[in-house]
PDB file of N, CA and C in Angstrom:
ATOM      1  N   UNK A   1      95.299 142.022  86.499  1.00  0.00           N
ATOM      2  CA  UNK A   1      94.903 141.105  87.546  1.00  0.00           C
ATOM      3  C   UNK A   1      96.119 140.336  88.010  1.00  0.00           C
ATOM      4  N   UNK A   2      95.837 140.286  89.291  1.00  0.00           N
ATOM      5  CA  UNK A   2      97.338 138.996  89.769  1.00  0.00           C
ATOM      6  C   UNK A   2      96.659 137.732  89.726  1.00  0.00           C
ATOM      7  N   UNK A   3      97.572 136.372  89.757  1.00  0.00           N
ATOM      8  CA  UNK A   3      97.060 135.348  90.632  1.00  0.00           C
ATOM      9  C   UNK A   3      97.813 134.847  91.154  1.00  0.00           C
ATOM     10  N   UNK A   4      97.604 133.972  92.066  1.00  0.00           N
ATOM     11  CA  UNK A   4      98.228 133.237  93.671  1.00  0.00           C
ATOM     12  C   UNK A   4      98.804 132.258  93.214  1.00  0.00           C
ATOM     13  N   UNK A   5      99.663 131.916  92.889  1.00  0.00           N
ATOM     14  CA  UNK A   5     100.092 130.471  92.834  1.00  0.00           C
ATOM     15  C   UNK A   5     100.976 129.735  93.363  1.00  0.00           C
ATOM     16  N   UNK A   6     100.640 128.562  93.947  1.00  0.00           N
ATOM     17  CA  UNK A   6     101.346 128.130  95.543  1.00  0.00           C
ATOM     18  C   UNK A   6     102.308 126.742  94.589  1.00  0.00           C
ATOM     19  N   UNK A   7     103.405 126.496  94.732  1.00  0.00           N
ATOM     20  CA  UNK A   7     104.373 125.684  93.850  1.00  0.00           C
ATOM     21  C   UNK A   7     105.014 125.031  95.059  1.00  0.00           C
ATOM     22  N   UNK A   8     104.882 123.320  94.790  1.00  0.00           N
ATOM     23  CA  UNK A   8     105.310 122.565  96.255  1.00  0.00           C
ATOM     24  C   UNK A   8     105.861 121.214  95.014  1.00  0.00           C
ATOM     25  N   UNK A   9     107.240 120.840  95.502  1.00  0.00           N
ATOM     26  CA  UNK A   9     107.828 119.254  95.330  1.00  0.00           C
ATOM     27  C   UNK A   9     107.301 117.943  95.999  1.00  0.00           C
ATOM     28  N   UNK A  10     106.986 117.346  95.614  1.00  0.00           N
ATOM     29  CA  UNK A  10     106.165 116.199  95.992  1.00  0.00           C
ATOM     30  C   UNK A  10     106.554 114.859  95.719  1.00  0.00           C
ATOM     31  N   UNK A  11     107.103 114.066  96.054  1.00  0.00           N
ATOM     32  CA  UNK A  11     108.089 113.073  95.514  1.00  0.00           C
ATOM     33  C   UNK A  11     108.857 113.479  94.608  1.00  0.00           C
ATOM     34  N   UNK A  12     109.429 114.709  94.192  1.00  0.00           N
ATOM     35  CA  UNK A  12     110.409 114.800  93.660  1.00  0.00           C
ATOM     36  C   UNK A  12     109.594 115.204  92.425  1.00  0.00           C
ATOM     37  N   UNK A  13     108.770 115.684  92.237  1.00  0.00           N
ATOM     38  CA  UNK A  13     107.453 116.521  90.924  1.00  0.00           C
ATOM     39  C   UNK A  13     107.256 117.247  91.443  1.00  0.00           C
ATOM     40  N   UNK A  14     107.537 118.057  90.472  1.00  0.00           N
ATOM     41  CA  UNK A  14     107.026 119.520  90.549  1.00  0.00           C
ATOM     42  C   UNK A  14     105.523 119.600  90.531  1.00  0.00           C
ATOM     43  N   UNK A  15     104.621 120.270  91.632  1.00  0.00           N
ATOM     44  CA  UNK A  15     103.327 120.463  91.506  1.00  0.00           C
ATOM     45  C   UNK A  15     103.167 122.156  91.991  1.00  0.00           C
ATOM     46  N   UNK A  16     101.600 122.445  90.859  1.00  0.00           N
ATOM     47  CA  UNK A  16     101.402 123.785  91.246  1.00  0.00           C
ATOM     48  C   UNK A  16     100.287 124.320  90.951  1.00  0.00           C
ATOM     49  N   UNK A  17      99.738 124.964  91.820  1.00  0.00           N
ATOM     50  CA  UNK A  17      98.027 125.379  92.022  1.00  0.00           C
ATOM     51  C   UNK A  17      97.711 126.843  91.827  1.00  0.00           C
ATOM     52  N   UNK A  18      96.717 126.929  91.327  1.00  0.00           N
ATOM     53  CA  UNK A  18      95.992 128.138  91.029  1.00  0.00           C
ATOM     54  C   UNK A  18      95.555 128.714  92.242  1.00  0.00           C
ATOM     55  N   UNK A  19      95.518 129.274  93.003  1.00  0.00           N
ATOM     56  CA  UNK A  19      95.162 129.763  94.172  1.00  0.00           C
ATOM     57  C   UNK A  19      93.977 130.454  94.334  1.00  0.00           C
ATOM     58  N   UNK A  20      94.123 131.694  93.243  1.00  0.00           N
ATOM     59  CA  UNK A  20      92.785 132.411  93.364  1.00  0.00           C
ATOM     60  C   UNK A  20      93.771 133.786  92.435  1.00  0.00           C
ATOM     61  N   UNK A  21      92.730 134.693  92.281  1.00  0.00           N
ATOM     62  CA  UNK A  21      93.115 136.110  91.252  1.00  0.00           C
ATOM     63  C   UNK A  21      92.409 137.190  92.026  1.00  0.00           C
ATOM     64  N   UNK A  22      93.165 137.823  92.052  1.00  0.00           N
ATOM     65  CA  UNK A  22      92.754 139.228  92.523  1.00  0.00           C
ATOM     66  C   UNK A  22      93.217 140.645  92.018  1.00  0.00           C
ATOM     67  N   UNK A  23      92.339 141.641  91.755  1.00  0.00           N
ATOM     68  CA  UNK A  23      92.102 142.823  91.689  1.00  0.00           C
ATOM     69  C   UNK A  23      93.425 143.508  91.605  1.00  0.00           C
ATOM     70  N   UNK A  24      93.979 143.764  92.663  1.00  0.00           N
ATOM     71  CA  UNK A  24      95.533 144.057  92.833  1.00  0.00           C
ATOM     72  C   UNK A  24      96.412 143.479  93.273  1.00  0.00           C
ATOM     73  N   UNK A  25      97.803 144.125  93.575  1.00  0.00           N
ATOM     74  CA  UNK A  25      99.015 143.288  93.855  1.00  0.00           C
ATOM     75  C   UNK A  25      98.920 143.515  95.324  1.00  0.00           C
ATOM     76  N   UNK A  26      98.414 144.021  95.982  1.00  0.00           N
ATOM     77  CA  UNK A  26      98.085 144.324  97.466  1.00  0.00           C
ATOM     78  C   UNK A  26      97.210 143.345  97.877  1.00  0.00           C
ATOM     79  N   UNK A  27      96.056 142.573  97.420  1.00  0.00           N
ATOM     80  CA  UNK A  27      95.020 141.753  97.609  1.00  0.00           C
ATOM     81  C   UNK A  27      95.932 140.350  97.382  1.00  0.00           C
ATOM     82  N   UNK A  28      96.480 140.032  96.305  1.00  0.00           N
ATOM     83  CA  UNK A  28      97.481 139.075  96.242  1.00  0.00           C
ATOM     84  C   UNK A  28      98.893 138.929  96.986  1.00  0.00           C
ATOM     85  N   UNK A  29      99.122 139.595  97.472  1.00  0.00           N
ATOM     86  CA  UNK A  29     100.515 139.807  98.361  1.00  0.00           C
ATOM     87  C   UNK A  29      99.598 139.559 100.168  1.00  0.00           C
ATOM     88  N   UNK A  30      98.507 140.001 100.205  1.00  0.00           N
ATOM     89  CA  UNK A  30      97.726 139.529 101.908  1.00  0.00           C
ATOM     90  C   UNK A  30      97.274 137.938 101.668  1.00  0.00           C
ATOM     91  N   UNK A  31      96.776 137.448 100.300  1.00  0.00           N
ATOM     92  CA  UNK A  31      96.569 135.775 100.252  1.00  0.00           C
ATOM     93  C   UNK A  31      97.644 135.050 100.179  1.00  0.00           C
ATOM     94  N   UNK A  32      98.808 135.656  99.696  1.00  0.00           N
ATOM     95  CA  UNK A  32     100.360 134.989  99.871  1.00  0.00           C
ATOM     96  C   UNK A  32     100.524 135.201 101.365  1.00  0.00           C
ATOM     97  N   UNK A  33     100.480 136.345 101.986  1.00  0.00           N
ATOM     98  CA  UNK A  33     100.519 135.883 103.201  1.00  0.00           C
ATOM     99  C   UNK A  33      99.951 134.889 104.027  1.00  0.00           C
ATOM    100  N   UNK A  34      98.713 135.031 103.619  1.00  0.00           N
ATOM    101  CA  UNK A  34      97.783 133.812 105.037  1.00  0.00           C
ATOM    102  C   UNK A  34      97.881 132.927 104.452  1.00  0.00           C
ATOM    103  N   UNK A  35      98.307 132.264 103.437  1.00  0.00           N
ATOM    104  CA  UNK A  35      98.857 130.935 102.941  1.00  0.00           C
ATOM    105  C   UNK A  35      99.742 130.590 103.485  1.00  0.00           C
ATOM    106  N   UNK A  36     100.869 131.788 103.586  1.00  0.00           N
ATOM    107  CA  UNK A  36     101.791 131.003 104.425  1.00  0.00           C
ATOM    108  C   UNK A  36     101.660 130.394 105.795  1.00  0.00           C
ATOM    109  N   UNK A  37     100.803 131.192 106.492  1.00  0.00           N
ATOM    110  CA  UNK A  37     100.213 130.780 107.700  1.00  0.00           C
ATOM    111  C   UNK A  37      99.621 129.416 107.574  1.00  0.00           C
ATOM    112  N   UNK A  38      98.654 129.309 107.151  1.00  0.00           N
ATOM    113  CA  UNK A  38      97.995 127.826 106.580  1.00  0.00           C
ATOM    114  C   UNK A  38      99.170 126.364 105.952  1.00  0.00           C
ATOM    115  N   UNK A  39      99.955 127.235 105.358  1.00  0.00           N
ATOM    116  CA  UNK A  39     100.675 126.105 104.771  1.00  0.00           C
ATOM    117  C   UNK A  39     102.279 125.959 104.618  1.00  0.00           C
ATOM    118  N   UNK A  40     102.483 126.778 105.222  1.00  0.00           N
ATOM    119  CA  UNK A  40     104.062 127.503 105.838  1.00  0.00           C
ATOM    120  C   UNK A  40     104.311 127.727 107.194  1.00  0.00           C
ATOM    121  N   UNK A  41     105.590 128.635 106.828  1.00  0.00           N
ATOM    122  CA  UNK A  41     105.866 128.752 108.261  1.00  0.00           C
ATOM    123  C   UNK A  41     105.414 129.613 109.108  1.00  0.00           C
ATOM    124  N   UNK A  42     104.686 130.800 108.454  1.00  0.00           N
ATOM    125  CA  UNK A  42     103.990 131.967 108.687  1.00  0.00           C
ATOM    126  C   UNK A  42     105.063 133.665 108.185  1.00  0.00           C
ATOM    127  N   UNK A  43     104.277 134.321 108.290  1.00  0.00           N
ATOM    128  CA  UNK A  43     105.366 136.211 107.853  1.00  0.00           C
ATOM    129  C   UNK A  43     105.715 135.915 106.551  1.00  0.00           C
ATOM    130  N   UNK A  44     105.229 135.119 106.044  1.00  0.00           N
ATOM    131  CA  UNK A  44     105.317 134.988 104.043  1.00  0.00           C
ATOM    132  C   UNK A  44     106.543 133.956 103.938  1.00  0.00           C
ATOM    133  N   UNK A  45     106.704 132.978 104.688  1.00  0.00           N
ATOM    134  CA  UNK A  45     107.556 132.173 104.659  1.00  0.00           C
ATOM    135  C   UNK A  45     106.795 130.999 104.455  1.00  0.00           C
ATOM    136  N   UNK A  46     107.884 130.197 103.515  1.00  0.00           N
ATOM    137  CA  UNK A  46     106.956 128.636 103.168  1.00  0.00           C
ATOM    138  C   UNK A  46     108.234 127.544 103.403  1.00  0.00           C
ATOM    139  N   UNK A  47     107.838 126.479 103.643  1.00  0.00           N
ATOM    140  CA  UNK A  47     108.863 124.883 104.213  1.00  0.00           C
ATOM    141  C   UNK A  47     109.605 125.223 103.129  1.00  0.00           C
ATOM    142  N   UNK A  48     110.956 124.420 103.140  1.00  0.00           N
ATOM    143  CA  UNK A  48     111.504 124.054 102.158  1.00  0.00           C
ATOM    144  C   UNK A  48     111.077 122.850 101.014  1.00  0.00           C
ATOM    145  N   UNK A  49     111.122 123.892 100.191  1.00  0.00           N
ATOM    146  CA  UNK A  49     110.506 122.923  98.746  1.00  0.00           C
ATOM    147  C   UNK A  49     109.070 123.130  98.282  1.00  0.00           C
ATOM    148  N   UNK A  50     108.497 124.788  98.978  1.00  0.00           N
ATOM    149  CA  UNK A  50     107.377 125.255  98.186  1.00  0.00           C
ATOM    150  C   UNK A  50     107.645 126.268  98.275  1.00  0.00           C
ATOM    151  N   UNK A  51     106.596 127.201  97.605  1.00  0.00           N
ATOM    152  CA  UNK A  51     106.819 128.655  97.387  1.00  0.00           C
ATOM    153  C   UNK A  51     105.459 129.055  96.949  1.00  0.00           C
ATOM    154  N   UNK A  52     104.614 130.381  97.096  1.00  0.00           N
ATOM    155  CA  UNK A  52     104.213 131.118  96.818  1.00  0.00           C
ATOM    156  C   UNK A  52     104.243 132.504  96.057  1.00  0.00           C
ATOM    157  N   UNK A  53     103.500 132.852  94.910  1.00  0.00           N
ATOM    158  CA  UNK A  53     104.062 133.775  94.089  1.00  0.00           C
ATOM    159  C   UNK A  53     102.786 134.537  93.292  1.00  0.00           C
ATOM    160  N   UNK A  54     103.004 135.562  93.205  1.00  0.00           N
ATOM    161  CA  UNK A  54     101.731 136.483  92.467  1.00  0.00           C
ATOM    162  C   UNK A  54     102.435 136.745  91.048  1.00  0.00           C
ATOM    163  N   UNK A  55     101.739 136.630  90.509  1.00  0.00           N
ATOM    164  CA  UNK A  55     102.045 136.829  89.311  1.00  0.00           C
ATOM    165  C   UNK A  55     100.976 137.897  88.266  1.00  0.00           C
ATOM    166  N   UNK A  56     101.711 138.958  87.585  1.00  0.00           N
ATOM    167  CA  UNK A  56     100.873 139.557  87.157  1.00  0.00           C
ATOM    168  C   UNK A  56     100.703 139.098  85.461  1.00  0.00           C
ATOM    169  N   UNK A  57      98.813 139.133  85.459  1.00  0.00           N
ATOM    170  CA  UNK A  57      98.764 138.472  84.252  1.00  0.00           C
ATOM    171  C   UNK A  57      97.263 139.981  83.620  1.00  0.00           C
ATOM    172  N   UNK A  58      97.572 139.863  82.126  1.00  0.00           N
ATOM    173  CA  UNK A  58      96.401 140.676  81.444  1.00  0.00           C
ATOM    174  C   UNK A  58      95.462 140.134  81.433  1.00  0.00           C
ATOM    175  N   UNK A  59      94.086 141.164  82.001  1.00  0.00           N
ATOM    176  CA  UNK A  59      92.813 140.473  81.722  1.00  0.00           C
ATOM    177  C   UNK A  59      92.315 140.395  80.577  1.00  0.00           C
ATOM    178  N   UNK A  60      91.606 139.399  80.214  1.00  0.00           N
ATOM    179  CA  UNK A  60      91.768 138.627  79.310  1.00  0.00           C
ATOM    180  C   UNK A  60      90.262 138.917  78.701  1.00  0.00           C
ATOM    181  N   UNK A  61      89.276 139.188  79.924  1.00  0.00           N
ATOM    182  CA  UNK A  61      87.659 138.835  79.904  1.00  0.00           C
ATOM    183  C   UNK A  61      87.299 140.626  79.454  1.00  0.00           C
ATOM    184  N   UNK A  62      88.141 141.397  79.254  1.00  0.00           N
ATOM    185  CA  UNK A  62      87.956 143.117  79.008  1.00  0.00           C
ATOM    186  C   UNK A  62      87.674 142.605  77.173  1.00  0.00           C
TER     187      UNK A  62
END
């Protein structure tokens, strides 16, 4: 499973959110995209001083 996790500086703290998990790295790489849209600059680009990232993790619930 991947999950989304969107990482933004905030007065100078590090903050960082769970986004959501998905199925594949293809399903997580299209929610990194429209995040960026939403909360970036858009085309998988984010402001300076956040970032978006999939990360692959073992399911856990098998």
């Amino acid at each position: 499973m991947w999950t989304l996790v969107y990482i933004v500086f905030i007065g100078g703290k590090l903050e960082s959110t769970v986004v959501d998990t998905y199925e594949t790295m293809y399903e997580c790489f299209n929610a990194r995209e429209t995040l960026s849209l939403e909360v970036g600059k858009g085309n998988g680009y984010f402001k300076p001083g956040s970032q978006a990232v999939c990360v692959y993790r073992e399911d856990i619930s098998v």
